[in-house]
N, C-alpha and C. Protein backbone atom coordinates (compact mmCIF):
# COMPACT_ATOMS: atom_id res chain seq x y z
N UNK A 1 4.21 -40.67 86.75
CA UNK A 1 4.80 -39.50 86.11
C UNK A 1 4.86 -38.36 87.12
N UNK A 2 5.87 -37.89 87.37
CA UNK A 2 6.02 -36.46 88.01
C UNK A 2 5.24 -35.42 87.43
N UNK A 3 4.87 -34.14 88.17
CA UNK A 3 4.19 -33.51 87.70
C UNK A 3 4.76 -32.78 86.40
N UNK A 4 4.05 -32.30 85.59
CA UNK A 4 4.76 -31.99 84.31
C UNK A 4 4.97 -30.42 85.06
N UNK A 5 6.15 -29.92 84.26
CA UNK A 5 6.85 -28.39 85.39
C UNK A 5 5.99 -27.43 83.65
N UNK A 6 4.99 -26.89 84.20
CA UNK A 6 4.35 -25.61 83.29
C UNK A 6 5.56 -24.49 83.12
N UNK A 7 5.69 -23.68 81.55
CA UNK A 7 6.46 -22.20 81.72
C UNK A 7 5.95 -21.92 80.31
N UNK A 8 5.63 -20.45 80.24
CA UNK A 8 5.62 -19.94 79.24
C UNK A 8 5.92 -20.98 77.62
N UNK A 9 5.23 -20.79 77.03
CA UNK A 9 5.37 -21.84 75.23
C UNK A 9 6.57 -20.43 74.80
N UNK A 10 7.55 -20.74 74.07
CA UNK A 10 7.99 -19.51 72.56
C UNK A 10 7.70 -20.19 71.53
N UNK A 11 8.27 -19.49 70.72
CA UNK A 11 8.29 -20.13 69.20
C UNK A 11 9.01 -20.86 68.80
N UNK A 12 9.86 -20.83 69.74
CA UNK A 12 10.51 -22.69 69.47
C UNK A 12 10.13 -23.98 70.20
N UNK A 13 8.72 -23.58 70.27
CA UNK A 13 8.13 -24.85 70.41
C UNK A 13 6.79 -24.97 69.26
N UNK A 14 6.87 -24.50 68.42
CA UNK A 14 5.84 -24.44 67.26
C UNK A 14 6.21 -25.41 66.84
N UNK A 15 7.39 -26.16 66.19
CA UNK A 15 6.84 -27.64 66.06
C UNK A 15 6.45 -28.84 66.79
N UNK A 16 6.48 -28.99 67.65
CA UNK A 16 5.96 -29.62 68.91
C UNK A 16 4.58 -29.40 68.86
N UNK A 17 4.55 -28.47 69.18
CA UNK A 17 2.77 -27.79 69.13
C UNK A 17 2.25 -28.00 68.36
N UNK A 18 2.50 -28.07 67.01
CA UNK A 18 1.99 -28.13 65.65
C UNK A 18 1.71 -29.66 65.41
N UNK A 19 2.85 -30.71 66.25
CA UNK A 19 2.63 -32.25 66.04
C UNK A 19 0.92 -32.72 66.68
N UNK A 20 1.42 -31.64 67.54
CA UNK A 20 0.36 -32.49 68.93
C UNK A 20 -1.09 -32.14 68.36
N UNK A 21 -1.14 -30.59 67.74
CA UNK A 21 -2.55 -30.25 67.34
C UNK A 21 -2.88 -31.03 66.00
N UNK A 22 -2.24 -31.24 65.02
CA UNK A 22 -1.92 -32.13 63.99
C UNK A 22 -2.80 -33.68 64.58
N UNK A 23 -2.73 -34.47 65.26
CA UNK A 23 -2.61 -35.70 66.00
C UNK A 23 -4.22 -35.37 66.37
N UNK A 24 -4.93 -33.96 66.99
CA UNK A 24 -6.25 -33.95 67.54
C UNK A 24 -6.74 -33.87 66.26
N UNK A 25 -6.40 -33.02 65.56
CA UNK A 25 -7.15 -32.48 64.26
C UNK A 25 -7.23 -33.97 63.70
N UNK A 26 -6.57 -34.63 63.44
CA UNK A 26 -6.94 -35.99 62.43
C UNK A 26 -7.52 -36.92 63.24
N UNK A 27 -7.71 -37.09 64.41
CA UNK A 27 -8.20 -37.93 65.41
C UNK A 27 -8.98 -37.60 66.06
N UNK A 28 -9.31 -36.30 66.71
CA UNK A 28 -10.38 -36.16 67.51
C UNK A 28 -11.36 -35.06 66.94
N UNK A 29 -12.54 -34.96 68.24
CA UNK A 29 -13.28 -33.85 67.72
C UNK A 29 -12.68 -32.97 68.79
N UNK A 30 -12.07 -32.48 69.23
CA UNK A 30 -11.88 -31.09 70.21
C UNK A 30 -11.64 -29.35 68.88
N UNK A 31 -10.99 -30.06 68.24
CA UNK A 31 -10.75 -28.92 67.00
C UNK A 31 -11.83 -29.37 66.03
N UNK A 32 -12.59 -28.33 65.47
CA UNK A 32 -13.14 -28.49 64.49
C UNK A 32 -12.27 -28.11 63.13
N UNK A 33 -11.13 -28.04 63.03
CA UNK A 33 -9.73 -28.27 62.19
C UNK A 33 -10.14 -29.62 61.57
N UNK A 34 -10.53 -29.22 60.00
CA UNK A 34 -10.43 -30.54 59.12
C UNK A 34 -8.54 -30.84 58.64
N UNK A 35 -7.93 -29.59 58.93
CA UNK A 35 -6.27 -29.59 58.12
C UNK A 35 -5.74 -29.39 59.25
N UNK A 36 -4.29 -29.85 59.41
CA UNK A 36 -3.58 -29.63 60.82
C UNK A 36 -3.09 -27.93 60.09
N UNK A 37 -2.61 -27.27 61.21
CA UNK A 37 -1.81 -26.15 61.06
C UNK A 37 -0.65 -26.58 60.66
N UNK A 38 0.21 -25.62 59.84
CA UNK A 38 1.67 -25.46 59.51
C UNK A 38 2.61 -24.97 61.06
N UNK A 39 4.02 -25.71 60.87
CA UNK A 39 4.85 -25.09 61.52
C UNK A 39 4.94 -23.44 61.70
N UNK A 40 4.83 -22.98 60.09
CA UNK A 40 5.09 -21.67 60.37
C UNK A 40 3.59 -20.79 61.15
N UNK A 41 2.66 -21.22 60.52
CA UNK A 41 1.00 -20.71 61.08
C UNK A 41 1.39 -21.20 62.48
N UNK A 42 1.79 -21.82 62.96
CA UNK A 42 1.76 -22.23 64.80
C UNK A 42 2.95 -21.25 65.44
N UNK A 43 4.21 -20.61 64.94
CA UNK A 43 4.93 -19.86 65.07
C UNK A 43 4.46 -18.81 65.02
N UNK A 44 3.76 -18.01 64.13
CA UNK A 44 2.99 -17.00 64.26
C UNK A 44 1.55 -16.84 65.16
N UNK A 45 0.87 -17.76 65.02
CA UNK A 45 0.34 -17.83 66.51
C UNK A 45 1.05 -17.25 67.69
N UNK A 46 2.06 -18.49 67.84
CA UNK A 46 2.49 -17.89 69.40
C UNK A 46 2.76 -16.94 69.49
N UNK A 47 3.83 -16.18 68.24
CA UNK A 47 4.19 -15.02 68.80
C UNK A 47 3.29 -13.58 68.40
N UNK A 48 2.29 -13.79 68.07
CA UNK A 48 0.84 -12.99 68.14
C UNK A 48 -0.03 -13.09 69.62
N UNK A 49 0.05 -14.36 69.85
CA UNK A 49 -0.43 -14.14 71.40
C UNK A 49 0.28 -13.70 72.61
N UNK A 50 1.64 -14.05 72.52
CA UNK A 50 2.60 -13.28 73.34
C UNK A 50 2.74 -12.23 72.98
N UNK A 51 2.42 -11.74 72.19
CA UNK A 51 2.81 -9.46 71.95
C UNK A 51 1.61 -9.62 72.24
N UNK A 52 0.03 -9.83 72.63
CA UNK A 52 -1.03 -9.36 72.82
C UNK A 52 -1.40 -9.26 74.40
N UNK A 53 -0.35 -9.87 75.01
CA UNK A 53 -0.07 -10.62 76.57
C UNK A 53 -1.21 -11.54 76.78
N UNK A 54 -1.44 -12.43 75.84
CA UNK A 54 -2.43 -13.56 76.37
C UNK A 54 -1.35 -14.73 76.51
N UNK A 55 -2.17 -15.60 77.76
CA UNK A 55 -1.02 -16.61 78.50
C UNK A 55 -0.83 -17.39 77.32
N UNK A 56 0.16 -18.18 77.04
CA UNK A 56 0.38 -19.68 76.31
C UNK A 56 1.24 -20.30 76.98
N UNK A 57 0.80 -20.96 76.95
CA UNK A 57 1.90 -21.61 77.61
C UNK A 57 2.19 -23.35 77.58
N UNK A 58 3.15 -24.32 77.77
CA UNK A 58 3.84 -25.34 77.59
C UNK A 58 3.82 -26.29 78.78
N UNK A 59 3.49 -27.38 78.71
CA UNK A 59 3.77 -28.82 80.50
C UNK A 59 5.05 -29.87 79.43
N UNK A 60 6.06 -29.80 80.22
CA UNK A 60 7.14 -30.60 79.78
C UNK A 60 7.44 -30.97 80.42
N UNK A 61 8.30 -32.67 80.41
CA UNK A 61 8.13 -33.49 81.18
C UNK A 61 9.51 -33.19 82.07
N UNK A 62 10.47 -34.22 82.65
CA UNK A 62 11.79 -34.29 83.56
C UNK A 62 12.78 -33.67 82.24
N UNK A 63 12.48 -33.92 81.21
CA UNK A 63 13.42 -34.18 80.36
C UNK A 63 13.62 -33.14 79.34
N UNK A 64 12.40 -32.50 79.40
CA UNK A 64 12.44 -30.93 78.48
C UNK A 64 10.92 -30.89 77.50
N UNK A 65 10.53 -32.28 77.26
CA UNK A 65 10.09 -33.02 76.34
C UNK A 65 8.44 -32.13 76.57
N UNK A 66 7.85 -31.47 75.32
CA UNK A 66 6.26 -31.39 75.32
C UNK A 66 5.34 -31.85 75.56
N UNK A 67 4.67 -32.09 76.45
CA UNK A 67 3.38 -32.90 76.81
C UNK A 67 2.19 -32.30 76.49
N UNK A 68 2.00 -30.71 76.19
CA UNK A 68 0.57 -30.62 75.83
C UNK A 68 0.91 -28.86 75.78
N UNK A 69 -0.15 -28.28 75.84
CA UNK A 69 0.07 -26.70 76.08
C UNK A 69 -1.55 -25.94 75.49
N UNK A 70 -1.42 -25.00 76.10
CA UNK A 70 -2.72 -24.19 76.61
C UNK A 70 -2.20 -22.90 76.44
N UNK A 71 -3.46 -22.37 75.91
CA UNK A 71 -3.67 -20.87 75.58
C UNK A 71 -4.83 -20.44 76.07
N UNK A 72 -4.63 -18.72 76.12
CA UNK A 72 -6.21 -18.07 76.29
C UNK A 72 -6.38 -16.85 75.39
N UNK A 73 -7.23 -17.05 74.53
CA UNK A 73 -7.07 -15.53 73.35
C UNK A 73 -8.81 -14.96 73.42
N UNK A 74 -8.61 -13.89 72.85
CA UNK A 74 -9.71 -13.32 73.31
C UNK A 74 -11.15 -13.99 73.02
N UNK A 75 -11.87 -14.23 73.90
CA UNK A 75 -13.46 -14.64 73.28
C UNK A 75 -14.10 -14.51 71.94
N UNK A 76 -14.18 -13.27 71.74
CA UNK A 76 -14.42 -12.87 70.18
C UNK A 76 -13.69 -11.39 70.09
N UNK A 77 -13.17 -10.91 68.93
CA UNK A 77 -12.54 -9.73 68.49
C UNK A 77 -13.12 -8.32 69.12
N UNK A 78 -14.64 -8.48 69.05
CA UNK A 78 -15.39 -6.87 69.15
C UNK A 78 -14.85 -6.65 70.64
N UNK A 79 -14.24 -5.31 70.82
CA UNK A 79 -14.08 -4.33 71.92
C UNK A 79 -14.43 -4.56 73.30
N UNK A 80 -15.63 -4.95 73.24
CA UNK A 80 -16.91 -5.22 74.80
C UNK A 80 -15.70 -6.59 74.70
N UNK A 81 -15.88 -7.68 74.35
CA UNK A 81 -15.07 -8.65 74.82
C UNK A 81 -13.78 -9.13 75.21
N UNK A 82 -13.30 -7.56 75.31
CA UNK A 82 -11.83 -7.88 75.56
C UNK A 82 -11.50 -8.26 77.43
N UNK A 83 -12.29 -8.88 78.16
CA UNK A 83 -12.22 -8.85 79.40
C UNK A 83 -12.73 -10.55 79.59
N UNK A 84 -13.62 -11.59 78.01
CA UNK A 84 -13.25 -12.61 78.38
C UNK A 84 -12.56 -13.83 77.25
N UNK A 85 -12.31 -14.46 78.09
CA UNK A 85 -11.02 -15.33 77.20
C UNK A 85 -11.30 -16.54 77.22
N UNK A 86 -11.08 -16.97 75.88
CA UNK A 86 -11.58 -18.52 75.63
C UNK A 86 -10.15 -19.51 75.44
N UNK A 87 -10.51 -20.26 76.47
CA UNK A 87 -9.09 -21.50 76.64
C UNK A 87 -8.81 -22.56 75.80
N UNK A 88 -8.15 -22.95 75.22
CA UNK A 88 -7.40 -24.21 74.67
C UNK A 88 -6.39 -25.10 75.30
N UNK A 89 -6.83 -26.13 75.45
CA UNK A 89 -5.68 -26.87 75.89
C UNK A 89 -5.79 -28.24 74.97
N UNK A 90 -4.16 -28.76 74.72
CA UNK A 90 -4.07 -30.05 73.75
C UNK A 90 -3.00 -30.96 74.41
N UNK A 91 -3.15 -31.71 74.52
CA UNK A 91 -2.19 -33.16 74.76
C UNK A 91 -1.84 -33.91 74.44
N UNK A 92 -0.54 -34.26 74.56
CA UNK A 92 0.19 -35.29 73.53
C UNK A 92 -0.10 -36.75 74.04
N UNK A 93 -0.91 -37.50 72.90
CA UNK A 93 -1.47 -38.74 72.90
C UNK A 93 -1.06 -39.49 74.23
N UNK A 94 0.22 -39.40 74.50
CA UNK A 94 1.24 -40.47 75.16
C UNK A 94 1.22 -39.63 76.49
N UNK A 95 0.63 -38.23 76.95
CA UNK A 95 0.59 -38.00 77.95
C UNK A 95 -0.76 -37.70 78.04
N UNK A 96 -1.83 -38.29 77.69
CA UNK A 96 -3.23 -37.83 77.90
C UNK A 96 -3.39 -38.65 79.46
N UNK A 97 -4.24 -38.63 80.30
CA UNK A 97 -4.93 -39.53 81.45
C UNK A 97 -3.76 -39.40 82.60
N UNK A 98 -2.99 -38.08 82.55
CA UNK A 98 -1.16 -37.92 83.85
C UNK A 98 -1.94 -37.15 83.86
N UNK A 99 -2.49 -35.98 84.52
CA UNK A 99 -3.13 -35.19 84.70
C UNK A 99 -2.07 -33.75 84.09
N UNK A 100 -1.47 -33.78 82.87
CA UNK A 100 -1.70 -33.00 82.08
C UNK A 100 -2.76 -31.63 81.80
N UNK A 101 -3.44 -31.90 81.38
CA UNK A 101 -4.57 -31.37 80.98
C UNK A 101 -5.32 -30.15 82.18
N UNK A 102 -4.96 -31.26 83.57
CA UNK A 102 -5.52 -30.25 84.82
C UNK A 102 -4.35 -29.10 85.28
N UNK A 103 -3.17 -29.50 84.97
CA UNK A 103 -2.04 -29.04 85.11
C UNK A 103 -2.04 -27.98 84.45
N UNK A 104 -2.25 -27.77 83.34
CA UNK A 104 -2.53 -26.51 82.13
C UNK A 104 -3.14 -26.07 82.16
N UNK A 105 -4.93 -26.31 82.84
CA UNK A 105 -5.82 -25.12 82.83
C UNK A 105 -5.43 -24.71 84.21
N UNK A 106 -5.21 -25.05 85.34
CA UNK A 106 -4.65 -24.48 86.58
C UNK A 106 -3.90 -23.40 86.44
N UNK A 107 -3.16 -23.76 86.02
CA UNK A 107 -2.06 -22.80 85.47
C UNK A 107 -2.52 -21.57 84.43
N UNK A 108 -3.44 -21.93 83.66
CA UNK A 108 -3.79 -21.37 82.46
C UNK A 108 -5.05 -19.89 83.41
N UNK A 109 -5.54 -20.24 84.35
CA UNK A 109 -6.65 -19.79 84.85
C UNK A 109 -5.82 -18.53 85.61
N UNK A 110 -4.63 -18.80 86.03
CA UNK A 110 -4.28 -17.87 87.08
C UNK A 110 -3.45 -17.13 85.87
N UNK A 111 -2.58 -17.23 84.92
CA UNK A 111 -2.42 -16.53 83.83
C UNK A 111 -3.39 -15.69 83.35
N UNK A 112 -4.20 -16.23 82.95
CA UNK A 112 -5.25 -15.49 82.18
C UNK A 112 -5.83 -14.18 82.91
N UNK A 113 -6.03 -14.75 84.65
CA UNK A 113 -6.72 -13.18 85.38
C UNK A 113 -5.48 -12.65 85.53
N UNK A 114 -4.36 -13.03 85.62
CA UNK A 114 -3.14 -12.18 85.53
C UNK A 114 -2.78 -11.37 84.30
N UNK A 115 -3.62 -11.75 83.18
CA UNK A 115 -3.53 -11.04 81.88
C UNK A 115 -4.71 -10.05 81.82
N UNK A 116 -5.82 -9.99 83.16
CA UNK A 116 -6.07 -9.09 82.90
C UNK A 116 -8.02 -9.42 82.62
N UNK A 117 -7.93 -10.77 82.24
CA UNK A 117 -9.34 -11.31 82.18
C UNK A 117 -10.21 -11.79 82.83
N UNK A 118 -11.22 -11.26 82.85
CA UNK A 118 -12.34 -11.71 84.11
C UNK A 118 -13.45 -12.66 84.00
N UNK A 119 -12.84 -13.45 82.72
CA UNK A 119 -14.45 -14.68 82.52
C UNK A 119 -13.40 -15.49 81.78
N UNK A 120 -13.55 -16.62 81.75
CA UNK A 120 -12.92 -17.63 80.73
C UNK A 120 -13.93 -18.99 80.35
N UNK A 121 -14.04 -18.69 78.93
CA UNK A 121 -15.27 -19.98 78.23
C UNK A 121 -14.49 -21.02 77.50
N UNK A 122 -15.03 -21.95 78.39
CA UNK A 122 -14.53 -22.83 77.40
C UNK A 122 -15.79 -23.37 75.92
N UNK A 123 -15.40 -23.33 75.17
CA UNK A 123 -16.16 -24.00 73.98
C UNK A 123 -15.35 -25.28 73.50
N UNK A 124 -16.48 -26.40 74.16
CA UNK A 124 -16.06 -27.94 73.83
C UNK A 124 -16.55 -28.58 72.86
N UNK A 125 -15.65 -28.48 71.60
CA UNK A 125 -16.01 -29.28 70.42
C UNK A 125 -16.27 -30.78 70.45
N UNK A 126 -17.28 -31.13 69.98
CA UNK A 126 -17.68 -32.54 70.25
C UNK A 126 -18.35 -32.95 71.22
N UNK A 127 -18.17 -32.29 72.34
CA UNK A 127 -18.79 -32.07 73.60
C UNK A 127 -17.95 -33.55 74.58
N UNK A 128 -16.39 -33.06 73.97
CA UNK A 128 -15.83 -34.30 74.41
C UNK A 128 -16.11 -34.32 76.18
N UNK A 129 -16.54 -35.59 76.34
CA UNK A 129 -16.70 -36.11 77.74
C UNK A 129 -15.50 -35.62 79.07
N UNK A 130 -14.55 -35.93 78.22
CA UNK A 130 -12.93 -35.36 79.30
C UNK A 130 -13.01 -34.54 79.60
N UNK A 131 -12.96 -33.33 78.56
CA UNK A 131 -13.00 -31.82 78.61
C UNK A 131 -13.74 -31.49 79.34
N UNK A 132 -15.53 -32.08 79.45
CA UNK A 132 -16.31 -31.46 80.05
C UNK A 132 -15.98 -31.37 81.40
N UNK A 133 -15.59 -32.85 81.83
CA UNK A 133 -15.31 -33.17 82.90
C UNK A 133 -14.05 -32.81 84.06
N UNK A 134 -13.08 -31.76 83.07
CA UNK A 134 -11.82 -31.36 83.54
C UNK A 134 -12.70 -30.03 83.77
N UNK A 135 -12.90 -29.31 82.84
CA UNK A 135 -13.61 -27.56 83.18
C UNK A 135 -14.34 -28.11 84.47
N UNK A 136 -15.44 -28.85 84.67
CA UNK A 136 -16.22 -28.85 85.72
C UNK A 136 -15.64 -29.19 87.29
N UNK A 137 -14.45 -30.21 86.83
CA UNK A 137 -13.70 -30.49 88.00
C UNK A 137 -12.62 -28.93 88.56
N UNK A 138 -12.55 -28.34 87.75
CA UNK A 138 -11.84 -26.73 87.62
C UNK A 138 -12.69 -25.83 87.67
N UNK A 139 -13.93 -26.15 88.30
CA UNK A 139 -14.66 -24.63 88.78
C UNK A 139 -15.46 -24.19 87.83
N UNK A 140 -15.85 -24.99 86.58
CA UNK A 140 -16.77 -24.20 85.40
C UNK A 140 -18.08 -24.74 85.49
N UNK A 141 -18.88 -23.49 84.71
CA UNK A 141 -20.63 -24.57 84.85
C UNK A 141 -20.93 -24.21 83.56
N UNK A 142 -21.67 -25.29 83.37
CA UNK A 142 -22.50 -25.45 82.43
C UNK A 142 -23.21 -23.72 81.60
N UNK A 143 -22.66 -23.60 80.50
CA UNK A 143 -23.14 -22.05 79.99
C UNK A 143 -24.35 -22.26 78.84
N UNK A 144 -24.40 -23.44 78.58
CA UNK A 144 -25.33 -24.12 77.04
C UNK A 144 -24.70 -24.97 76.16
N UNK A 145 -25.68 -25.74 75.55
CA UNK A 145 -25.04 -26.70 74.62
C UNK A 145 -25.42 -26.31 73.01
N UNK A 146 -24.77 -26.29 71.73
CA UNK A 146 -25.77 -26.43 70.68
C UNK A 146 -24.93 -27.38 70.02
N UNK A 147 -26.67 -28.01 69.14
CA UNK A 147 -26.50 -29.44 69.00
C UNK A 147 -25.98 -29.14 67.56
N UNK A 148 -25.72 -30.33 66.58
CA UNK A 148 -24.87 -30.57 65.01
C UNK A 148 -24.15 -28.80 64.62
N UNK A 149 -23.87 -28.67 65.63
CA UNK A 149 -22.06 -27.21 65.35
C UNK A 149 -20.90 -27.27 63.88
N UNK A 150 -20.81 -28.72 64.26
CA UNK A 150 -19.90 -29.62 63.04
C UNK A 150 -20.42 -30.62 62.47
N UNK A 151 -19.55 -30.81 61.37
CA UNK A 151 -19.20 -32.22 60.77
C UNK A 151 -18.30 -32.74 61.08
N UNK A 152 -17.71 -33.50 61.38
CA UNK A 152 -16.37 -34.28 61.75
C UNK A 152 -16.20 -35.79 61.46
N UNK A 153 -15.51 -36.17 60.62
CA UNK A 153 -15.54 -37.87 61.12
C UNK A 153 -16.74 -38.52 60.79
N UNK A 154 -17.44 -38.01 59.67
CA UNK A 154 -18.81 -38.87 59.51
C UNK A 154 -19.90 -38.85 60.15
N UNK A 155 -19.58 -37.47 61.46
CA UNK A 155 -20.93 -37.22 62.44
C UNK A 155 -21.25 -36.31 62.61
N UNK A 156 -22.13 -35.46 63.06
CA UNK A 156 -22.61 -34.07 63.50
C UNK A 156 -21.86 -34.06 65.18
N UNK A 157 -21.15 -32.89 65.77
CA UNK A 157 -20.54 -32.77 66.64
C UNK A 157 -21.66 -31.71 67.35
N UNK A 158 -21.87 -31.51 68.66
CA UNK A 158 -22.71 -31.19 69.76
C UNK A 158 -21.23 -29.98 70.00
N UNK A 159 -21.52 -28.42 70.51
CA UNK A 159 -20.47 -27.89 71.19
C UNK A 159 -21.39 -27.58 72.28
N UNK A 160 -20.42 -27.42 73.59
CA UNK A 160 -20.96 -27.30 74.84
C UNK A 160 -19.89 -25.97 75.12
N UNK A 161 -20.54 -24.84 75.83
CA UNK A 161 -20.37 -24.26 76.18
C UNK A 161 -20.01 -24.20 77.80
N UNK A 162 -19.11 -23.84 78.70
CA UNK A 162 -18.76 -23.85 79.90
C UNK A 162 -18.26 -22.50 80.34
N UNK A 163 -17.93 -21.96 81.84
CA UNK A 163 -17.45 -20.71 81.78
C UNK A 163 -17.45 -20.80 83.33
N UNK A 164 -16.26 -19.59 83.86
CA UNK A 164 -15.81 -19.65 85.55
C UNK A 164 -15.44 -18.25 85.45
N UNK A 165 -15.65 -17.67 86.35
CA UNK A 165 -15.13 -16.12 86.91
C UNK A 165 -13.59 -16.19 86.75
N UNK A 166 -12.96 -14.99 86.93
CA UNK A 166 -10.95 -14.82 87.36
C UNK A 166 -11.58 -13.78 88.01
N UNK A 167 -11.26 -13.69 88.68
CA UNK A 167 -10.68 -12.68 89.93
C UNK A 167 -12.10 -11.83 90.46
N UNK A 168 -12.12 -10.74 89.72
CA UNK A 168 -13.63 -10.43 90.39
C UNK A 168 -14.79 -10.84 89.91
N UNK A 169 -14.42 -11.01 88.48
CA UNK A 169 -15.48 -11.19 87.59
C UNK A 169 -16.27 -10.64 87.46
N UNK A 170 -17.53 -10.35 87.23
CA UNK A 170 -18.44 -9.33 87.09
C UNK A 170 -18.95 -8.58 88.36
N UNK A 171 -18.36 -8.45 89.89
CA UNK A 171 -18.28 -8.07 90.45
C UNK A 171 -17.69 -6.26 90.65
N UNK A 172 -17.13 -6.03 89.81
CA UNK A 172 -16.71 -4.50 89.86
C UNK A 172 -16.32 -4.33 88.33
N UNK A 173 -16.16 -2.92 87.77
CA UNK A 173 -15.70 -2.42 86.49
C UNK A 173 -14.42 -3.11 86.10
N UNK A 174 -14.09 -3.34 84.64
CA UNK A 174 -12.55 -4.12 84.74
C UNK A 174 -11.57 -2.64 84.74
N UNK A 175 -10.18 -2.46 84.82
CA UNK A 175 -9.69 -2.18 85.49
C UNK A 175 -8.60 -1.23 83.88
């Protein structure tokens, strides 16, 4: 597979987006989502994170076609945290193991300090093995784990916490 070409997500890719998160939510643990999102709830998403200037963004293949897509929205709401940003990235079944996934937080990382943010956490539901292993191969360490977070699927889910500097990071005042 050629590399998938990253650009900005709009809102006309909310159903796309909505298939692919749909597909984790009933199949995996990365979302702790027992219900997939609606078309329209994934449309309003995006275009709530684009007026807030947090990155989202889309990997599509030669052909136009969705392969996965990644966001960064704020860590938590309160004020003090508006400087770090917690990442999402999802992949479409049929493009999981193309390096997808590395393609989007790459991309997603230099967005994000370009938006302005100086820490990015990942919080890994399930404490899926991939995930861990993509943040760590991308510069993240280990921030903490806590154990039964969820229910999912008949099991108690483990979330692992991860996290990497943008730009100065706690090195000077943000800006």
């Amino acid at each position: 597979m050629a590399d998938p070409r990253i650009q900005p997500a709009t809102t006309d890719d909310a159903a796309a987006i909505a298939a692919i998160y749909a597909h984790h939510v009933a199949h995996g643990t990365a979302s702790y989502d027992t219900e997939p999102r609606s078309i329209a709830a994934t449309e309003a998403m995006i275009a709530d994170y684009i007026a807030r200037g947090w990155p989202f963004l889309a990997a599509r293949d030669a052909d136009g076609a969705l392969l996965g897509y990644a966001y960064a929205s704020q860590f938590r709401p309160r004020a003090a945290y508006a400087w770090a940003c917690e990442d999402s990235i999802y992949v479409a079944p049929a493009a999981q193991g193309r390096g997808v996934g590395r393609a989007l937080l790459g991309a997603l990382l230099v967005a994000a300090e370009a938006s302005g943010f100086r820490t990015m956490v990942a919080v890994i539901g399930g404490a899926e093995p991939a995930s861990v292993a993509l943040h760590a191969a991308c510069g993240f360490t280990h921030a903490g784990r806590l154990a039964g977070m969820g229910w999912k699927h008949g099991r108690w889910l483990d979330t692992v916490y991860m996290q990497r500097s943008l730009g100065d990071g706690m090195a000077s005042a943000p800006a």
